[in-house]
Protein backbone atom coordinates (compact mmCIF):
# COMPACT_ATOMS: atom_id res chain seq x y z
CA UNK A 1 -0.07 -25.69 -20.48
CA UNK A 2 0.82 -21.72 -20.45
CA UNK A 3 0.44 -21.32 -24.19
CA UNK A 4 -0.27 -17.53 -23.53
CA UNK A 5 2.22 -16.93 -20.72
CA UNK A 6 4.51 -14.83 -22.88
CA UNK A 7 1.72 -12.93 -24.38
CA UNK A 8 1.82 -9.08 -24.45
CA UNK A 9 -1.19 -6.58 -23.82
CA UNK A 10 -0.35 -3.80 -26.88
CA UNK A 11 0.14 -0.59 -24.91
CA UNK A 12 -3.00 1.12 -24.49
CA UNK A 13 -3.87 3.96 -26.56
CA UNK A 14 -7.09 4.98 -28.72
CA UNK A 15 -8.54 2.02 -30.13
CA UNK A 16 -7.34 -0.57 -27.59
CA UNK A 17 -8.09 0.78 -24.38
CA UNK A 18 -10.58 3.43 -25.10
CA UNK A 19 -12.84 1.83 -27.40
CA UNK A 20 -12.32 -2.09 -27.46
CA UNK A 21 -12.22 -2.47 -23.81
CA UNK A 22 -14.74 -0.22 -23.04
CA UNK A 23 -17.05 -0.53 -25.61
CA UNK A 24 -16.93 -4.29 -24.40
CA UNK A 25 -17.50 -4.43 -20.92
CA UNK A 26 -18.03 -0.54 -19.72
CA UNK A 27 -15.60 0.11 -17.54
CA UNK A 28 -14.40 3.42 -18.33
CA UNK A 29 -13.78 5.21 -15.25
CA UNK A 30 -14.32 8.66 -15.11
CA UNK A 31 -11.19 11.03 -14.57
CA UNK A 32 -12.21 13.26 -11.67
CA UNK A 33 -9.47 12.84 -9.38
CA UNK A 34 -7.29 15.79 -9.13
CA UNK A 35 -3.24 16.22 -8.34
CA UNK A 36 -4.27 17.53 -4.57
CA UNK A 37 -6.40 14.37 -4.17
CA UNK A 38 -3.99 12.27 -5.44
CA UNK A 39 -1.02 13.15 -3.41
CA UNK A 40 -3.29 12.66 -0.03
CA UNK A 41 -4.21 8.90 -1.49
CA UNK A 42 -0.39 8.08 -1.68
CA UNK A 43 -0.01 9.95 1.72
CA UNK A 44 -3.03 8.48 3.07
CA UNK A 45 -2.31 4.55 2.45
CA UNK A 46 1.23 5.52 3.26
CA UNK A 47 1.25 7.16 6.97
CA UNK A 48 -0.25 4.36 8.74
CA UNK A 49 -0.04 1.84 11.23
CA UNK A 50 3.74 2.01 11.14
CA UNK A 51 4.78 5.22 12.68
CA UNK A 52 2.82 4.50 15.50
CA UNK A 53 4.67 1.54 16.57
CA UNK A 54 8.24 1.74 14.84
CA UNK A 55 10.16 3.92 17.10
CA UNK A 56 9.60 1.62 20.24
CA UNK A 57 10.97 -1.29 17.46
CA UNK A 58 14.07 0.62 15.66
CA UNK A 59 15.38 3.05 18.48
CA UNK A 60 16.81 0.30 20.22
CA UNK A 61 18.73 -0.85 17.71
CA UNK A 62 19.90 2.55 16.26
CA UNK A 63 19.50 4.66 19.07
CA UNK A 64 19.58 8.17 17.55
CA UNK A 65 20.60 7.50 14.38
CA UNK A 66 16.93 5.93 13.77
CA UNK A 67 16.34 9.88 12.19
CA UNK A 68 19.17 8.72 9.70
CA UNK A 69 17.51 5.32 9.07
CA UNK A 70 14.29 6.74 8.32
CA UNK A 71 16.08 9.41 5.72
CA UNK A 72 17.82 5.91 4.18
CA UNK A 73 14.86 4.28 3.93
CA UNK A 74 13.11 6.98 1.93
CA UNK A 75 16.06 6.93 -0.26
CA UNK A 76 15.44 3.25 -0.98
CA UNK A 77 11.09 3.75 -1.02
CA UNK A 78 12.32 7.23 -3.32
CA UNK A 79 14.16 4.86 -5.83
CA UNK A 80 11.04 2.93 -6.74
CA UNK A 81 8.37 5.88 -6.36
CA UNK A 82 10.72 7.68 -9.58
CA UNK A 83 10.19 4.17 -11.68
CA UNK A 84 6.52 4.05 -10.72
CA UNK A 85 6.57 7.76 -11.56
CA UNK A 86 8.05 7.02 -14.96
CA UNK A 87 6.17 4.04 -15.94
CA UNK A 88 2.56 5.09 -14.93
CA UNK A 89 3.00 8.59 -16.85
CA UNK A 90 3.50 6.49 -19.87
CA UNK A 91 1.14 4.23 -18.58
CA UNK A 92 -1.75 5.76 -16.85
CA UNK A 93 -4.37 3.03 -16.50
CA UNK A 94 -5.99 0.53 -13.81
CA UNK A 95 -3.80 -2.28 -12.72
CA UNK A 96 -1.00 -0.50 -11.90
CA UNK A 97 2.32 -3.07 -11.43
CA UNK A 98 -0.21 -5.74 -13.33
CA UNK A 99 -0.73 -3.72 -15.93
CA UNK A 100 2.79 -2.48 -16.60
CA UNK A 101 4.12 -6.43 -15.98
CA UNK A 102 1.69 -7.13 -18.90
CA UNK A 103 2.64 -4.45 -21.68
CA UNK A 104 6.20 -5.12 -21.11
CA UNK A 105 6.63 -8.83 -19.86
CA UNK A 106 3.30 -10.95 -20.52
CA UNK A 107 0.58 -12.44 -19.55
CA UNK A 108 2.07 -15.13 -17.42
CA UNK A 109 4.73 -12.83 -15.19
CA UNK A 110 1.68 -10.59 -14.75
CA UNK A 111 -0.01 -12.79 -12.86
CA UNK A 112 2.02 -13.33 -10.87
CA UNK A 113 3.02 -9.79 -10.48
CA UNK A 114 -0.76 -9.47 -9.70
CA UNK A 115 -0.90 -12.59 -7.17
CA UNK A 116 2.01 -9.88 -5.18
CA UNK A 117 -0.71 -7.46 -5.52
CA UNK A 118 -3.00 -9.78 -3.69
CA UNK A 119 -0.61 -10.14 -1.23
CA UNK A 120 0.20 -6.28 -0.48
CA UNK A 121 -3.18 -5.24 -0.50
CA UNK A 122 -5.04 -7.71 0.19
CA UNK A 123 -3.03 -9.40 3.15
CA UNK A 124 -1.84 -6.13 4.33
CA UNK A 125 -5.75 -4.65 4.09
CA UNK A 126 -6.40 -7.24 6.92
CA UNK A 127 -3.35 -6.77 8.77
CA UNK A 128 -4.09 -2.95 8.95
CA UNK A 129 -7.87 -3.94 10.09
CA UNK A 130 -6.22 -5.97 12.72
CA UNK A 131 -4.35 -3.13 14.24
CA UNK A 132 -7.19 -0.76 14.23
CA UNK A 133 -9.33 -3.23 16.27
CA UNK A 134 -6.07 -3.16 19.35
CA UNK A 135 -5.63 0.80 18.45
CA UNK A 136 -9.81 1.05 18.94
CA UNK A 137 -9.59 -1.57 22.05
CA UNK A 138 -6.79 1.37 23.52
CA UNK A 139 -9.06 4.38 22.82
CA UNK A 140 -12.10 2.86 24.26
CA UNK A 141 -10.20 1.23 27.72
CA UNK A 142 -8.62 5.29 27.72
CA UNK A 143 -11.91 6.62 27.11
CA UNK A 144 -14.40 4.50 29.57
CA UNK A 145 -12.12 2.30 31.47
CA UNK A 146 -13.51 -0.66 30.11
CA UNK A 147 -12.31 -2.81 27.51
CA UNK A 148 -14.19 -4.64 24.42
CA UNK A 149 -14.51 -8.15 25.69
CA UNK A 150 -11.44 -10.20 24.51
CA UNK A 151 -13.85 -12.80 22.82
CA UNK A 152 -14.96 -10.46 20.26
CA UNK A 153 -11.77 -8.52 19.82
CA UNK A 154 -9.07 -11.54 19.17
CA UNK A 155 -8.35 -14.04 16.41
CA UNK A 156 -9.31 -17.94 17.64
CA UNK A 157 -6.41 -19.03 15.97
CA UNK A 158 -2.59 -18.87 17.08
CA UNK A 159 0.81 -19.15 15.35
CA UNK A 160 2.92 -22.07 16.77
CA UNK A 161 6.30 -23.55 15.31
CA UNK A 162 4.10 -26.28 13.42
CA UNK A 163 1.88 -23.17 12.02
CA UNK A 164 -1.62 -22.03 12.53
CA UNK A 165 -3.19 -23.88 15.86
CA UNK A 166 -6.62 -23.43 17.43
CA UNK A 167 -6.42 -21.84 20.92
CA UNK A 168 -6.06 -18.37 20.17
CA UNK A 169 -7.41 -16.44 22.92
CA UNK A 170 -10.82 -14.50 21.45
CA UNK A 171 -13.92 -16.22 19.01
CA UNK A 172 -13.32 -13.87 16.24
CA UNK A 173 -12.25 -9.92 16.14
CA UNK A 174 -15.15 -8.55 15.61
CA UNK A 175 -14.03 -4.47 14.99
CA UNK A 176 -11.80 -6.03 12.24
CA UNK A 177 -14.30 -7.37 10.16
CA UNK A 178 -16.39 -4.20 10.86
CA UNK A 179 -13.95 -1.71 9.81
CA UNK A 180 -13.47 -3.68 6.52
CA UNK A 181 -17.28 -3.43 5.53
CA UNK A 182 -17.40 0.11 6.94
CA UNK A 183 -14.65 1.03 4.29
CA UNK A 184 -16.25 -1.39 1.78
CA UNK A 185 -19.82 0.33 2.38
CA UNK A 186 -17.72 3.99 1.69
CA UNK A 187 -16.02 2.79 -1.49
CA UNK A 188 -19.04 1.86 -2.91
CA UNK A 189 -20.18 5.65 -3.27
CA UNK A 190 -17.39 6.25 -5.56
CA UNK A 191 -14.30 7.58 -6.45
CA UNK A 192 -14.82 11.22 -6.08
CA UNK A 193 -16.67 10.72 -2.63
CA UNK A 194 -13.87 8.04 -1.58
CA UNK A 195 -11.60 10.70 -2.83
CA UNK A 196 -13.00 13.73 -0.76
CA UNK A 197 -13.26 10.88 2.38
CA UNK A 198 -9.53 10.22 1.95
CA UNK A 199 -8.55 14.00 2.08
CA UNK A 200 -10.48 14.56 5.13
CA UNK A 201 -8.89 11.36 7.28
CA UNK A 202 -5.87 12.26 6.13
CA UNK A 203 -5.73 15.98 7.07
CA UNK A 204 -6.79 15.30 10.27
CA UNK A 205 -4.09 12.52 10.98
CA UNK A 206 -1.20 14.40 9.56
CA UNK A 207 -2.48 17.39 11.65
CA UNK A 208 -2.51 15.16 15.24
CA UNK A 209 0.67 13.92 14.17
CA UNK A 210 1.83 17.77 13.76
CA UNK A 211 0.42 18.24 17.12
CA UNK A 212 2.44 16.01 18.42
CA UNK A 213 5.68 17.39 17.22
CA UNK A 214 4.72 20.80 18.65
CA UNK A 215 3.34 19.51 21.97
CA UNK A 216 6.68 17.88 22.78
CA UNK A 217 8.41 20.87 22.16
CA UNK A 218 8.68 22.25 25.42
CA UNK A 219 10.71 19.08 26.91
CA UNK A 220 12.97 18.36 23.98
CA UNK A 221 16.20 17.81 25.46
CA UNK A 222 19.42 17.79 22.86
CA UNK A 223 21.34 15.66 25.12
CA UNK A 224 18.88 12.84 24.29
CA UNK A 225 20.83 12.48 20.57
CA UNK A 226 24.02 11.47 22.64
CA UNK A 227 25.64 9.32 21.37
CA UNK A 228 24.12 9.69 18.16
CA UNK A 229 24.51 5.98 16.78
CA UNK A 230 25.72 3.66 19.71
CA UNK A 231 24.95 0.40 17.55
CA UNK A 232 26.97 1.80 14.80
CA UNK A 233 26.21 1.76 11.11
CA UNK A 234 25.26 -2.03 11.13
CA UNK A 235 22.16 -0.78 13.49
CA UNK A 236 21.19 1.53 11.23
CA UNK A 237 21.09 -0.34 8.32
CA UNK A 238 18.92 -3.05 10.28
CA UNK A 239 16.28 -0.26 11.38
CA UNK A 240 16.00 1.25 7.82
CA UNK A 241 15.05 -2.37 6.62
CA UNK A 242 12.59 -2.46 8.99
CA UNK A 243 11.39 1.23 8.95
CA UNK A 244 10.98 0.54 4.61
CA UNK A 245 7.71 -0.68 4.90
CA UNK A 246 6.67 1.84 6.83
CA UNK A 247 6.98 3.76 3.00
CA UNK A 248 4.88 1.10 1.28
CA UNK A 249 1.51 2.33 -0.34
CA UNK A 250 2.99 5.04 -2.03
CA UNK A 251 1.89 3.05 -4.67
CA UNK A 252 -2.23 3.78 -4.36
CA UNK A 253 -1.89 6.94 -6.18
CA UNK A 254 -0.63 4.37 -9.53
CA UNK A 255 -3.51 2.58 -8.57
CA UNK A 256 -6.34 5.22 -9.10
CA UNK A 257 -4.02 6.52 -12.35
CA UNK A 258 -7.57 5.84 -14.72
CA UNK A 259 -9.50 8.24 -12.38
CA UNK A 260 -6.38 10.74 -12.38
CA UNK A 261 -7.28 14.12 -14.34
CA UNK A 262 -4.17 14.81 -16.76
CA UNK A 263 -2.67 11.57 -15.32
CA UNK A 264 0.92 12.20 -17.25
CA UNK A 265 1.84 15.26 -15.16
CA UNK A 266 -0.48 14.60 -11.96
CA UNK A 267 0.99 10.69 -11.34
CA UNK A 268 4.60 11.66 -11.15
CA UNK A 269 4.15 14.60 -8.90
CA UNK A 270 1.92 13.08 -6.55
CA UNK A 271 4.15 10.14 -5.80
CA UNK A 272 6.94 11.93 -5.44
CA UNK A 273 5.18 14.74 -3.83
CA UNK A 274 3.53 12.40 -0.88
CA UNK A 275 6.95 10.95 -0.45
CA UNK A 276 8.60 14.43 0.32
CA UNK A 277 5.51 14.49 2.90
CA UNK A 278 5.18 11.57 4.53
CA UNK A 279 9.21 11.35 5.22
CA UNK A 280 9.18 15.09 6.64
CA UNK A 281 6.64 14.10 9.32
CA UNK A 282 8.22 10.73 9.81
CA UNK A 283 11.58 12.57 10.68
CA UNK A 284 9.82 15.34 12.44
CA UNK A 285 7.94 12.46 14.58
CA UNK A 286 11.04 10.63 15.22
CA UNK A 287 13.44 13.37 16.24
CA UNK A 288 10.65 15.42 19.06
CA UNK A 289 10.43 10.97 20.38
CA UNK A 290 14.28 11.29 20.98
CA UNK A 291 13.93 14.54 22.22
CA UNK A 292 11.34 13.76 25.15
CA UNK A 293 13.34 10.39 26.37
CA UNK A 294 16.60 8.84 26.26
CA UNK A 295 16.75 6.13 23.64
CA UNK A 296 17.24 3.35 25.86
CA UNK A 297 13.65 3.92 27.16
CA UNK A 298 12.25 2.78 23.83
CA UNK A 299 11.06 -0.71 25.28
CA UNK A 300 7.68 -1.61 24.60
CA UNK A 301 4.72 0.27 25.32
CA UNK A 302 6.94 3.14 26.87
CA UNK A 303 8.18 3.86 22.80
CA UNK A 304 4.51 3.88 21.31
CA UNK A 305 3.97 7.65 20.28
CA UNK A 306 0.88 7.98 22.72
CA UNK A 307 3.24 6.37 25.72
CA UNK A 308 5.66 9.86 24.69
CA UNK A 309 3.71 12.33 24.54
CA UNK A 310 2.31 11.44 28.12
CA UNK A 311 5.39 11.62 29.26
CA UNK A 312 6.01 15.26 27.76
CA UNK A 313 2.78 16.33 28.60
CA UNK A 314 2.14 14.63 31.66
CA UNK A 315 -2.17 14.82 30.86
CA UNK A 316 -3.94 11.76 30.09
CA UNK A 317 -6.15 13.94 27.61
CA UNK A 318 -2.79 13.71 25.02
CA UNK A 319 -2.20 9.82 25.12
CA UNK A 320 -6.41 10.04 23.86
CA UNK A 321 -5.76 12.64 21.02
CA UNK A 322 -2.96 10.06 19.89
CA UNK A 323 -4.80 6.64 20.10
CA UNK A 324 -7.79 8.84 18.34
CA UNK A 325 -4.68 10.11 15.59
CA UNK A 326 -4.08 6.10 15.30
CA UNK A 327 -7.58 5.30 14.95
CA UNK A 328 -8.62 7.67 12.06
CA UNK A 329 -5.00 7.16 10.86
CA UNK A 330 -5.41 2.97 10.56
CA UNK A 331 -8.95 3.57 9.44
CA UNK A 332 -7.93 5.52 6.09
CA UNK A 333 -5.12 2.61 5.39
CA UNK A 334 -7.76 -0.36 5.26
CA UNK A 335 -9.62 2.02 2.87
CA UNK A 336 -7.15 2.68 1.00
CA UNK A 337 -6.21 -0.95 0.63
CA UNK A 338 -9.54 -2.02 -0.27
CA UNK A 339 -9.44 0.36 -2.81
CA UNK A 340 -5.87 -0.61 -4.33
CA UNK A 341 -7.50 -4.29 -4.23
CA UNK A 342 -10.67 -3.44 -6.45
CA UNK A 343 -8.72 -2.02 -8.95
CA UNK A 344 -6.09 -5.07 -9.83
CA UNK A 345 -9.58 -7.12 -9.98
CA UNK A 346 -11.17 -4.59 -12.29
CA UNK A 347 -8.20 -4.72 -14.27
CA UNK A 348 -7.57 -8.61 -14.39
CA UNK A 349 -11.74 -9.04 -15.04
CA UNK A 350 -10.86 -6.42 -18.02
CA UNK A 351 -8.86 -8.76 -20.06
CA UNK A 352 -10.47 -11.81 -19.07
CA UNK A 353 -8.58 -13.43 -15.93
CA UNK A 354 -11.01 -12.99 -13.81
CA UNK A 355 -15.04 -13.41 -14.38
CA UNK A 356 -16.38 -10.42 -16.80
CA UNK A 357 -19.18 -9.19 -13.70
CA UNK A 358 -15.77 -8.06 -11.81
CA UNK A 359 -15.14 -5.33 -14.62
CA UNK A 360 -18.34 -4.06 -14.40
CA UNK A 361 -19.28 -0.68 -13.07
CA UNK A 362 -21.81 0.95 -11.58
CA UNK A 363 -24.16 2.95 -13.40
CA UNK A 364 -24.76 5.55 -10.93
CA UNK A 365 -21.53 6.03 -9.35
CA UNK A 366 -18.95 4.69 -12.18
CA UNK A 367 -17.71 2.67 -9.13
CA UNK A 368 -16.20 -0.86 -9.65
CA UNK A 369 -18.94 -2.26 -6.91
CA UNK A 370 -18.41 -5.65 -7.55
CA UNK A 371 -14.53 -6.04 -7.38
CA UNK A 372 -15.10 -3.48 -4.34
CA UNK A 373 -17.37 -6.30 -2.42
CA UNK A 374 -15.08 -8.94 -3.57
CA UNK A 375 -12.28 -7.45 -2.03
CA UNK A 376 -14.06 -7.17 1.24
CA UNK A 377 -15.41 -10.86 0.96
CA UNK A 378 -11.59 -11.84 0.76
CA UNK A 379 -10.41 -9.49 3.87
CA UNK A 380 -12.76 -10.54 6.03
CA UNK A 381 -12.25 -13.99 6.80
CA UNK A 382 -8.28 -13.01 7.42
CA UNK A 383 -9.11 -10.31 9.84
CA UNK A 384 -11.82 -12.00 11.47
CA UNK A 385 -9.36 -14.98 12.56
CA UNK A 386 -5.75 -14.57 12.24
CA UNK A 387 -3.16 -12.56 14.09
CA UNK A 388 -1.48 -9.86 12.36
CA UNK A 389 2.13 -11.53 12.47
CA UNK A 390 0.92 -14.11 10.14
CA UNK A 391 -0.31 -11.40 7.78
CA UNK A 392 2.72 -9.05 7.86
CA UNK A 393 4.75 -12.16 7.44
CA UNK A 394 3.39 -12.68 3.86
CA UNK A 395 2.73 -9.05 2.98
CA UNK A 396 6.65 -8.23 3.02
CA UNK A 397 7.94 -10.03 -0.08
CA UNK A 398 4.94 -9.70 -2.12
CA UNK A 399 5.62 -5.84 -2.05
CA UNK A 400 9.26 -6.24 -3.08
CA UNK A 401 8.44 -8.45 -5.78
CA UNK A 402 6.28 -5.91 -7.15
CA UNK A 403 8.75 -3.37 -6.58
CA UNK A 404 11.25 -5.01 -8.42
CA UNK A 405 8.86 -5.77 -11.35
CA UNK A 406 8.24 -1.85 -11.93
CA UNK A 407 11.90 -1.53 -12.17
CA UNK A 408 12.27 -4.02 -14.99
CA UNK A 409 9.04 -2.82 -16.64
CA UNK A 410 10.92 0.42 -17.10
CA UNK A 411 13.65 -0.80 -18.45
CA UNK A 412 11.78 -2.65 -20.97
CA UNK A 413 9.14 0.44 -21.87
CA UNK A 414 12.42 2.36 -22.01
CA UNK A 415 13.65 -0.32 -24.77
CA UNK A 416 10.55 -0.38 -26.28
CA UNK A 417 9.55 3.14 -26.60
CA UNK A 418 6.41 2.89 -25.14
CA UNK A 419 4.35 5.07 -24.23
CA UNK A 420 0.00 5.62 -23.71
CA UNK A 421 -0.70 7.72 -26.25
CA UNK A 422 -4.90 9.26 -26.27
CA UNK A 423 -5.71 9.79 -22.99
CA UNK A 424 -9.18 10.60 -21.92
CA UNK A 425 -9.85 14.41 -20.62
CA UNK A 426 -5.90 14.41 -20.42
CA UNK A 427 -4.06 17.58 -22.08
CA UNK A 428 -1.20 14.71 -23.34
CA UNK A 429 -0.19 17.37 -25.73
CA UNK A 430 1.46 19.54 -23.25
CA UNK A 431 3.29 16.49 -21.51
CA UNK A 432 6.15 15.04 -22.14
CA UNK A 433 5.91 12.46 -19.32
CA UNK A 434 8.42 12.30 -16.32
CA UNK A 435 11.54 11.14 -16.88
CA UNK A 436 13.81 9.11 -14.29
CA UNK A 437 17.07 10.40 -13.45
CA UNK A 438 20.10 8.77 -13.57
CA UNK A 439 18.38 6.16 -15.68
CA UNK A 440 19.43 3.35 -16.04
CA UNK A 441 21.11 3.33 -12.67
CA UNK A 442 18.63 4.40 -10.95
CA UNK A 443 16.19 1.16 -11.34
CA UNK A 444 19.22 -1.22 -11.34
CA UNK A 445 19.79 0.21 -7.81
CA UNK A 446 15.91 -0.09 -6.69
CA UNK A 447 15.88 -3.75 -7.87
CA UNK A 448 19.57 -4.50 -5.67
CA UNK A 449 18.05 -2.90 -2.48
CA UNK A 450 14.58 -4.69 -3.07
CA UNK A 451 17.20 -8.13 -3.65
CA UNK A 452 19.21 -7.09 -0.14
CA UNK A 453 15.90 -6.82 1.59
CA UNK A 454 14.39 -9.88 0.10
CA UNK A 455 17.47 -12.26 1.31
CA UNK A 456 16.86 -10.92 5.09
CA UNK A 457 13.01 -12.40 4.94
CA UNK A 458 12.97 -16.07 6.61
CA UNK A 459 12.30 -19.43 4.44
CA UNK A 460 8.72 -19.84 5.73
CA UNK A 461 8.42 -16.75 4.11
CA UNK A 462 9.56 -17.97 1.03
CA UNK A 463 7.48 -21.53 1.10
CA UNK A 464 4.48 -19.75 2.02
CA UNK A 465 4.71 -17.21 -0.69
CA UNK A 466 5.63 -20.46 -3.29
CA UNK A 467 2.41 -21.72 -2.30
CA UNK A 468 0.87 -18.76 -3.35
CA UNK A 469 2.23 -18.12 -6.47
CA UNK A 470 1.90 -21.50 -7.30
CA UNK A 471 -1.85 -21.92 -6.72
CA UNK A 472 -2.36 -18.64 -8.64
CA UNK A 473 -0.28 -20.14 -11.51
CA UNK A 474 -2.92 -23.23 -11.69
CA UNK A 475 -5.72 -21.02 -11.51
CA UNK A 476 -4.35 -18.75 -14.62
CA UNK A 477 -3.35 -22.00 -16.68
CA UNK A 478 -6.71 -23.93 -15.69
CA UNK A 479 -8.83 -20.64 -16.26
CA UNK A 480 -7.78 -17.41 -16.75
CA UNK A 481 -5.48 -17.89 -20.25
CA UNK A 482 -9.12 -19.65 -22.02
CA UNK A 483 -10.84 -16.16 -21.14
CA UNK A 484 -7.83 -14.32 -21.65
CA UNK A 485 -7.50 -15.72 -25.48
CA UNK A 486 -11.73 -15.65 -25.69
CA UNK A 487 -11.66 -11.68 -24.76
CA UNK A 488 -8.77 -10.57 -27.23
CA UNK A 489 -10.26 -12.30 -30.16
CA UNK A 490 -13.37 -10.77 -29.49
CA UNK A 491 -11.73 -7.43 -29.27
CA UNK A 492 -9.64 -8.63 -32.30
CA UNK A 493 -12.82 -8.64 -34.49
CA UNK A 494 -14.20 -5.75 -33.01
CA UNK A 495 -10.92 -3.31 -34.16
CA UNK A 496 -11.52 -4.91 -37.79
């Protein structure tokens, strides 16, 4: 039934993924996206949604010590950024964690890797949409007084103890689905423009969050960070699982490695650059919170970052320039996400798992426009009518499953040797590729804090996720190996 599940992908290099591939099915994505660019994509799909509501959910469990749980969580996210960092400088392509499953595992475990891809962009993509709809709902009530009718802003479907129920509350959320299509609609210009689009919304919502840090300034009260961790260590432990996916989408810049100029150096050094950024403002955030209010205040709406900085400020006109921080903010993470999406299809529809049309690009702006409105098609219906708890609830382990595959996939390139050797318009003869430190402890260690995290998710969790993988495994063995096979003999003859 999987006759091709062990199967390998040869590492790319100049005749597989340069010419076969291409030649084939032209998708060869132009490599226009620089190291700047790339290190505000990882920052971008990274500083989201989470700040803005994580204090009021970790500070009363760590009190003060929440600044420590947010440095051990980017120890943790800083663990797996190095293997990605290692792994896509040897192998900078499209497909990312799908990609690297393949070379090193096969064709099966990759997609599965790939249905966790689903999952973290995918899922999460709506998720993200469904907070900017209550973030935009927020803004407008500050801004007018008046909120968007509740029909058209929630889900009609509820979670219950038996699962999803009718009764929800709204007839669909409507600013969901049109943020999607909004971000769709962008993508489809291309990757430079989504590029420059990126850099702007994320400038601008690193800079409010700045803002923030200085406005509170004046009321920051040291006595706030006493006692500094009144739950102990155990509380801070708990928060930094919670505050770790706060870190995930450091993972877009692997995603956009084909359309990376000089990919070897650029990849490593943006992920581990837009790490070094995002934690310093998520410290900075979290320490000028503590310093405005005592940490037993964090209940809430009073711990949301827009609820603070009233109280610092005492003007209405701040709470605004936060909700409009969280709107721009959420915005560029459901772009980003549609983006991340487009590219596992693009790379799937590349070596035949998914229909050949998905691989395609455009001819004016080398975009992937069909995988791009596929990925929207697949959002919308999940943002349209279900509640973002159900949507985090899946996103969680698909992301540590992924996680833990890049781990092993360096292992195994490390046993292998492998590297991508021919780059397009990449100076490969001046790098040697980053290396991971403390290697191989340092991915053994990723893949036991991924495992600690994973036993702490619930077992509907785990039977919704089996679902999952299990559908995606009947689709691959029903569909996806035929084309698979199909494609790489007709690359096969090609090379000869």
């Amino acid at each position: 039934m999987f006759y091709r599940f062990f199967h390998k992908k040869p590492l790319p290099n100049a005749h597989t993924q340069q010419d076969s591939s291409s030649q084939i099915t032209g998708t060869q994505m132009p490599r226009s996206i620089g190291l700047g660019q790339l290190t505000l994509i990882g920052v971008g799909s990274t500083l989201g949604t989470g700040i803005f509501f994580v204090m009021a959910e970790t500070v009363p469990i760590a009190g003060p010590g929440v600044v420590v749980a947010f440095l051990v969580a980017a120890l943790t996210a800083g663990l797996t950024a190095m293997c990605y960092a290692e792994v896509s400088s040897r192998l900078p392509v499209s497909g990312a964690s799908y990609t690297f499953t393949y070379v090193t595992m096969g064709e099966g475990v990759a997609v599965m890797v790939a249905a966790c891809l689903l999952l973290e962009w995918g899922i999460a993509g709506a998720a993200v949409s469904v907070g900017w709809s209550a973030y935009l709902n927020q803004l407008v009530e500050m801004v007018t007084g008046h909120a968007i009718p509740i029909a058209w802003r929630q889900p009609p479907f509820q979670s219950s103890v038996s699962g999803l129920v009718p009764g929800g509350p709204g007839i669909v959320n409507l600013p969901a689905i049109v943020v999607v299509w909004l971000c769709t609609l962008l993508l489809l210009r291309g990757s430079q423009a989504s590029a420059r689009l990126n850099t702007f919304l994320t400038v601008t919502k690193v800079t409010i969050l700045l803002l923030f840090v200085v406005m509170t300034l004046p009321v920051f009260r040291a006595e706030h960070f006493a006692p500094f961790m009144p739950f102990g260590v155990s509380g801070v432990s708990t928060a930094a699982a919670i505050i770790f996916f706060s870190f995930v989408g450091l993972d877009a810049v692997v995603n956009a490695g084909e359309e990376a100029i000089n990919p070897e150096r650029n990849i490593p050094r943006a992920i581990l650059g837009a790490l070094m950024i995002v934690t310093t403002v998520y410290v900075l955030v979290a320490a000028s919170s503590l310093g405005v209010q005592a940490y037993d205040t964090f209940t809430g709406s009073s711990g949301s970052l827009p609820a603070i900085l009233l109280n610092a400020t005492q003007s209405p006109g701040s709470s605004i320039l936060l909700a409009t921080g969280a709107v721009i903010s959420i915005f560029s993470v459901t772009f980003l996400t549609l983006f991340g999406q487009a590219r596992i299809y693009l790379a799937m529809a590349r070596d035949g798992l998914l229909p050949s049309k998905l691989a395609k690009l455009d001819r004016q702006t080398q975009s992937p426009a069909a995988a791009t409105v596929l990925s929207g098609l697949m959002i919308t219906p999940l943002a349209g009518f279900l509640p973002s708890h159900v949507l985090w609830a899946m996103v969680s382990l698909g992301t540590l499953m992924v996680f833990i595959a890049v781990a092993v996939a360096l292992i195994l390139l490390r046993r292998q040797g492998g590297v991508c050797t021919h780059i397009p318009n990449s100076d490969s003869s001046q790098s040697t590729g980053f290396k991971v430190p403390g290697y191989p402890f340092t991915p053994l260690v990723s893949i036991a804090a991924c495992l600690y995290l994973i036993a702490n998710l619930s077992a509907t969790v785990f039977t919704l996720f089996a679902v999952w993988l299990t559908l995606a495994l009947l689709f691959y063995a029903a569909f996806g190996q035929r084309r698979a096979q199909v494609l790489a003999r007709h690359q096969g003859k090609m090379a000869t």
